[in-house]
Protein backbone atom coordinates (compact mmCIF):
# COMPACT_ATOMS: atom_id res chain seq x y z
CA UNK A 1 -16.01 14.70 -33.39
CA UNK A 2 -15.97 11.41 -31.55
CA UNK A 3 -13.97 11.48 -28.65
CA UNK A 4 -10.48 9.87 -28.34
CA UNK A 5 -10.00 6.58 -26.80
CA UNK A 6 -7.28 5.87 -24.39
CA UNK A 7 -5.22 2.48 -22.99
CA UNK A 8 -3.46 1.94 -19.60
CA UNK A 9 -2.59 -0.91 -17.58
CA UNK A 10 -4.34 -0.23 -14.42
CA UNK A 11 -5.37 -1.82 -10.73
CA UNK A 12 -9.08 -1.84 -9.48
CA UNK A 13 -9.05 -0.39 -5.90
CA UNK A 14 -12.40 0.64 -6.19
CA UNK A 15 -15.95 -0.52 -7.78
CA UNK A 16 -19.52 1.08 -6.21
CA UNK A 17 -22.77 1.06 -7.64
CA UNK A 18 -24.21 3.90 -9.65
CA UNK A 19 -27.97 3.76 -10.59
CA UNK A 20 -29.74 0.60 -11.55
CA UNK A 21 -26.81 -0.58 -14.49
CA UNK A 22 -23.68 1.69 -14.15
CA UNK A 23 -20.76 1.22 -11.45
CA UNK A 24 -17.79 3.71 -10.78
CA UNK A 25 -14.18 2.86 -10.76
CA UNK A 26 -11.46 3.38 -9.19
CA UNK A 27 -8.22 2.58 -10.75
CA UNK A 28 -4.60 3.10 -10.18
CA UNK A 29 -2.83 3.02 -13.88
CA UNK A 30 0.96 2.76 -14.92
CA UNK A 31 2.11 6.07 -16.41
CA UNK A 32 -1.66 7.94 -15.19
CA UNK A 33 -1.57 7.30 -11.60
CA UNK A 34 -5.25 7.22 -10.08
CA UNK A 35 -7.93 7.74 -12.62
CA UNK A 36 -12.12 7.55 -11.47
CA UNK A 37 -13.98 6.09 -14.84
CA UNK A 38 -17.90 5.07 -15.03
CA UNK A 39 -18.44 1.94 -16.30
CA UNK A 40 -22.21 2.13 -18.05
CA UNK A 41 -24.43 -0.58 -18.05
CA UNK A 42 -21.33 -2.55 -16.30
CA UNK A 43 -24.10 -4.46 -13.70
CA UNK A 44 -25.90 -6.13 -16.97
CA UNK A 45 -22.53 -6.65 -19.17
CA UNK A 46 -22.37 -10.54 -20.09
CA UNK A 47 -19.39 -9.92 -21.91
CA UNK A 48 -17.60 -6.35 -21.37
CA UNK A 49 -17.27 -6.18 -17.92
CA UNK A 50 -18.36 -9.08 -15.81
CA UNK A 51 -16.05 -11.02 -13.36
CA UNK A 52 -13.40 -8.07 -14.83
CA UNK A 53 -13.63 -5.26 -12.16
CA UNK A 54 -13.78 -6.93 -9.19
CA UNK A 55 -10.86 -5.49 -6.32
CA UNK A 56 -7.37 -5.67 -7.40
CA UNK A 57 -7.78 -7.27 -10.56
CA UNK A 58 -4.93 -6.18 -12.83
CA UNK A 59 -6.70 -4.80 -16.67
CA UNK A 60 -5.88 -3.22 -19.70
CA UNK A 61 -8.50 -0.44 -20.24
CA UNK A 62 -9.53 1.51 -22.76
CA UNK A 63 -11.77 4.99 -22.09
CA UNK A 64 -12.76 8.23 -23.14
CA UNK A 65 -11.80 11.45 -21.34
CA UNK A 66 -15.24 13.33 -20.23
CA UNK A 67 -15.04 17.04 -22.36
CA UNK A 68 -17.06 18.61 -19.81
CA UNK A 69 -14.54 17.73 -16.94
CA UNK A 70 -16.23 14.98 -15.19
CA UNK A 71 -15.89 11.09 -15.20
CA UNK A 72 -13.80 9.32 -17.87
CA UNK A 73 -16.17 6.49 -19.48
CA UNK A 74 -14.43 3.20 -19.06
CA UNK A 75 -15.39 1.68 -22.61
CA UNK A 76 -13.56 -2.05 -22.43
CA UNK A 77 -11.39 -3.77 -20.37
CA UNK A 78 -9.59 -7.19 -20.39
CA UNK A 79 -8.31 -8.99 -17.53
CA UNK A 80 -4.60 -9.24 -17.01
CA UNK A 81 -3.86 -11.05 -13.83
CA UNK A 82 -7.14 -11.77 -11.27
CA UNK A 83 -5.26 -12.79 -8.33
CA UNK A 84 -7.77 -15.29 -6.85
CA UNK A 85 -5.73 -16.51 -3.84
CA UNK A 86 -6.62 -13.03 -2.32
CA UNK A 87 -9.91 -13.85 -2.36
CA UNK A 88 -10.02 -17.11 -1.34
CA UNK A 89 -7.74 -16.97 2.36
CA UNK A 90 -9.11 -14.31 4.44
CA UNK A 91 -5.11 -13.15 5.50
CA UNK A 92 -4.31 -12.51 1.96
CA UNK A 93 -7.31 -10.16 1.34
CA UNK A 94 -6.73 -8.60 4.55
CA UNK A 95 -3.09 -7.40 3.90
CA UNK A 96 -4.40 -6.53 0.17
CA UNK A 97 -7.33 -4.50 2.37
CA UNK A 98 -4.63 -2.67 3.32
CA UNK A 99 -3.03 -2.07 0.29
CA UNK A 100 -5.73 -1.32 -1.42
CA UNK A 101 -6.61 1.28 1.21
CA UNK A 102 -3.04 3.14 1.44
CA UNK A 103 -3.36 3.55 -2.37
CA UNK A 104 -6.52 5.29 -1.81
CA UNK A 105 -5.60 7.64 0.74
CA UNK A 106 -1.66 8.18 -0.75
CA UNK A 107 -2.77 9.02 -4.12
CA UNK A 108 -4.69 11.69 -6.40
CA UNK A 109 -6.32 11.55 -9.86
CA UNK A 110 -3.76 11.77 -12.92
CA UNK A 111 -0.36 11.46 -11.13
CA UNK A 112 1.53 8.80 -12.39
CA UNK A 113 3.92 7.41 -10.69
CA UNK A 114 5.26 4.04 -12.23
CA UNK A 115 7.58 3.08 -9.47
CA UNK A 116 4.47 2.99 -7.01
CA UNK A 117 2.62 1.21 -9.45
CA UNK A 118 5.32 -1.43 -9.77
CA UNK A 119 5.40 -1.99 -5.81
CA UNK A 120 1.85 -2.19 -5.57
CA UNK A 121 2.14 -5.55 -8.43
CA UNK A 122 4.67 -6.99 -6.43
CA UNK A 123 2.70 -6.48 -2.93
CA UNK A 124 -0.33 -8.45 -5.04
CA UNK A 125 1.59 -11.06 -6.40
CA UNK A 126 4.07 -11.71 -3.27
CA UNK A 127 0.45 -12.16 -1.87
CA UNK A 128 -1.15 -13.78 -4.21
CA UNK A 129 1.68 -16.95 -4.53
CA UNK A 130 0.74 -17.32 -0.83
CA UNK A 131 4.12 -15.95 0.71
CA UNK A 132 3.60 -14.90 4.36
CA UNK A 133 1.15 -11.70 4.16
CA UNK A 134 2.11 -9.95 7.31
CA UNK A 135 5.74 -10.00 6.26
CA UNK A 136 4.73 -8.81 2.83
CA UNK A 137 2.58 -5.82 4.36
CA UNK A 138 5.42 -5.07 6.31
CA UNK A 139 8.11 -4.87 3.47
CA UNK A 140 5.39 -3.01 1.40
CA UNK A 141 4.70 -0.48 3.79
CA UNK A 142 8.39 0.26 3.88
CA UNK A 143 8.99 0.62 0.24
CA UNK A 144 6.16 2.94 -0.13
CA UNK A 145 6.89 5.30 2.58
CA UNK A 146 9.50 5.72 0.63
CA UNK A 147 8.17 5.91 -2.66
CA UNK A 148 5.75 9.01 -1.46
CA UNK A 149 8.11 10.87 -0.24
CA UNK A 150 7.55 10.36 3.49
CA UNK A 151 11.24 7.82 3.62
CA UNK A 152 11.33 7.46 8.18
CA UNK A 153 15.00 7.96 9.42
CA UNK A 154 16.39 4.75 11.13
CA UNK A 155 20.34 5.30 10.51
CA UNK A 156 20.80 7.95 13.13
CA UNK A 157 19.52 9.83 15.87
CA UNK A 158 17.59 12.52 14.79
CA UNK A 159 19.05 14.86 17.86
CA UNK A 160 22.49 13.77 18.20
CA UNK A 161 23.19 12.66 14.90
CA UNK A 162 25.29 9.79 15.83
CA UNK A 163 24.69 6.45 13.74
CA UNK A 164 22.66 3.70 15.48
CA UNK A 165 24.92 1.32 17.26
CA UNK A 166 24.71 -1.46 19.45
CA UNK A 167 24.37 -1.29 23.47
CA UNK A 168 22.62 1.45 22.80
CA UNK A 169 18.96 1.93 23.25
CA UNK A 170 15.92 3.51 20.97
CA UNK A 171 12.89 5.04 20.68
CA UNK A 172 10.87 6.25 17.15
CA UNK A 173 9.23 9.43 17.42
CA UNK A 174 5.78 9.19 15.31
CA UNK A 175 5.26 12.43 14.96
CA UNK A 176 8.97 13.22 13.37
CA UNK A 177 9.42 9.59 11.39
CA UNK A 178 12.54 9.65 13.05
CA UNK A 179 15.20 7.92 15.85
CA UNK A 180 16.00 8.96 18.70
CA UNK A 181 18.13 7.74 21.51
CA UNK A 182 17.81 7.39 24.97
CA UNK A 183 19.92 10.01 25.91
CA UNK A 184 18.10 12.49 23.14
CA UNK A 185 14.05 11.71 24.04
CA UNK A 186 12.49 13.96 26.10
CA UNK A 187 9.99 12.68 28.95
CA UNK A 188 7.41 11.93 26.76
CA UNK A 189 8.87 9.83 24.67
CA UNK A 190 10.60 7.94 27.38
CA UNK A 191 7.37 6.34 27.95
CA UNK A 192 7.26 4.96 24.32
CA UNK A 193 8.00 1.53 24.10
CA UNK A 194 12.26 0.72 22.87
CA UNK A 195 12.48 0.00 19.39
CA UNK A 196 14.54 -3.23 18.40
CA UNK A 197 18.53 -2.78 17.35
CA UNK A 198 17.20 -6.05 15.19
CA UNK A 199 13.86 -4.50 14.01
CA UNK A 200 15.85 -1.26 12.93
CA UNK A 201 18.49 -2.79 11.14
CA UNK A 202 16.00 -4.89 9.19
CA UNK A 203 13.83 -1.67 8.35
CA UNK A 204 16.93 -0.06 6.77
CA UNK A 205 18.02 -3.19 5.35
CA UNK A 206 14.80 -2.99 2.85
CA UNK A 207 14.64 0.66 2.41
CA UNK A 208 17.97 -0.10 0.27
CA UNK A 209 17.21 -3.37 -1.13
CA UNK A 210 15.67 -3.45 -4.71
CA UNK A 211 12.23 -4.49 -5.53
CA UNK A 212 13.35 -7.19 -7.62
CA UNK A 213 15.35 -8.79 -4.67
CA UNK A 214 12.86 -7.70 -1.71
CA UNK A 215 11.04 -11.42 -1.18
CA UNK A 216 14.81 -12.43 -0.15
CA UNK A 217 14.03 -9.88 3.12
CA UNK A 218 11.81 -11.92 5.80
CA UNK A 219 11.71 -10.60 9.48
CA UNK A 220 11.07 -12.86 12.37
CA UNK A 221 7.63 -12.85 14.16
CA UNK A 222 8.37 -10.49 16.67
CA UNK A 223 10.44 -7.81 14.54
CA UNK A 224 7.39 -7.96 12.43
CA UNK A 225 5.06 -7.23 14.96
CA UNK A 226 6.90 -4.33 16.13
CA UNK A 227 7.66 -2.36 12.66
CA UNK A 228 4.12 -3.06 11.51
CA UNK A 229 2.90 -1.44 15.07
CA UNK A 230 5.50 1.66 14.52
CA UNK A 231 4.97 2.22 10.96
CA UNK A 232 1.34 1.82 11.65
CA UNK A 233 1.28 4.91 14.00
CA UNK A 234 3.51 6.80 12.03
CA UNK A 235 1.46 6.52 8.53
CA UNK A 236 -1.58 7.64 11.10
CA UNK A 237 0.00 10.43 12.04
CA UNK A 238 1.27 11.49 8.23
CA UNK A 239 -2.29 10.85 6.87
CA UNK A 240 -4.21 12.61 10.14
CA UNK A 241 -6.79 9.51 9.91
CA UNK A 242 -6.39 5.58 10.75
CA UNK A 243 -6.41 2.75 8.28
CA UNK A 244 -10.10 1.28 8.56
CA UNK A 245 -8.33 -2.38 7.88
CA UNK A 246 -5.68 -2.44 9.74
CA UNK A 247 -8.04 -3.70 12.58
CA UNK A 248 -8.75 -6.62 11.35
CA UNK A 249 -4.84 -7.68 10.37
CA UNK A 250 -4.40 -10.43 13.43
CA UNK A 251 -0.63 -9.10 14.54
CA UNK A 252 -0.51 -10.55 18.23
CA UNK A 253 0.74 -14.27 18.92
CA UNK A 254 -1.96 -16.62 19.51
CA UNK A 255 -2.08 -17.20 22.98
CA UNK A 256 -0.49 -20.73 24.97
């Protein structure tokens, strides 16, 4: 009995070699979540395959489940959206680096999750139409903290319990994805840098905006500086490893 064949929209986040002709795949698919295929003879294809899984192309696949439990065979695909700018302007495939990355390390085969599909399109495309990428990372990174369950607390202190308000000073404790006062950190954290009344309001401010009306959301320079640096420490912490591209982002001010 031939095997049945499968569709999915789906995101290439990852393409190595495999013998002489075959490549593996990495995809992230609406309704599937992450989902590893082998493309055979994908290195020689002149018509299935080439110029169609190359990083964060957008495709609509069609495969075969394995019956002895290992790879899915990735039979066809066509390209939906290519998003060239990313690989044409070195910030743009940076930030998608990044993206790309988080996906990797946030997901696991066969768990769909739509809404975290939908995030990562708009992340690609906000990119892609050449809006300003470090502002984009930062509202993505945001969104999907929240999407995997892992939502950092920035409406009250996490000792006290009183709401943020102004005059008041703060600190964000890495390790607890959470506010804290001055009055509530221990000695330890008093030696971690204040975190913005401006930088906090605008990190709540897109945890309860929409994803349709998120590119209305743009922090200043500095705010986005600092949330990228916090949230970068904190997503650290939650995945017990660093992001390997996050080094090359460029998030100081060029120097006068």
């Amino acid at each position: 009995m031939a095997a049945i064949e499968h569709e999915a929209v789906a995101l290439v986040l990852d393409c190595r070699d495999q013998g002489e002709s075959d490549l593996i795949v990495t995809l992230f698919c609406r309704d599937l979540g992450r989902l590893t295929c082998i493309a055979k003879g994908a290195k020689r294809s002149k018509k299935r395959f080439v110029n169609k899984l190359e990083l964060f192309s957008a495709l609509q696949i069609r495969y075969r489940e394995s019956r002895a439990g290992g790879l899915s065979l990735l039979a066809d695909a066509d390209l939906l959206e290519s998003f060239l700018e990313l690989r044409h302007q070195v910030p743009l495939y940076t930030v998608a680096t990044v993206v790309r990355e988080l996906m990797l390390m946030a997901t696991k085969d066969m768990e769909g999750d739509d809404s975290l599909f939908d995030l990562v399109i708009w992340a690609l495309r906000t990119l892609d139409s050449g809006r300003a990428p470090l502002n984009t990372l930062a509202l993505f990174l945001i969104k999907f903290l929240d999407q995997i369950g892992y939502r950092p607390n920035f409406s009250t202190c996490a000792a006290c319990e009183t709401p943020i308000t102004p005059g008041q000073s703060y600190s964000f404790s890495h390790s607890r994805g959470t506010i804290l006062c001055t009055s509530c950190c221990d000695l330890r954290l008093r030696s971690t840098p204040p975190v913005s009344l401006g930088t906090i309001k605008m990190i709540r401010a897109v945890q309860d905006q929409p994803l349709n009306r998120l590119h209305r959301l743009h922090f200043s320079p500095t705010m986005c500086r600092e949330g990228l640096h916090l949230l970068h420490r904190y997503t650290g912490r939650l995945f017990q490893r660093d992001i390997h591209s996050w080094k090359f982002l460029t998030l100081e001010p060029p120097a006068k």
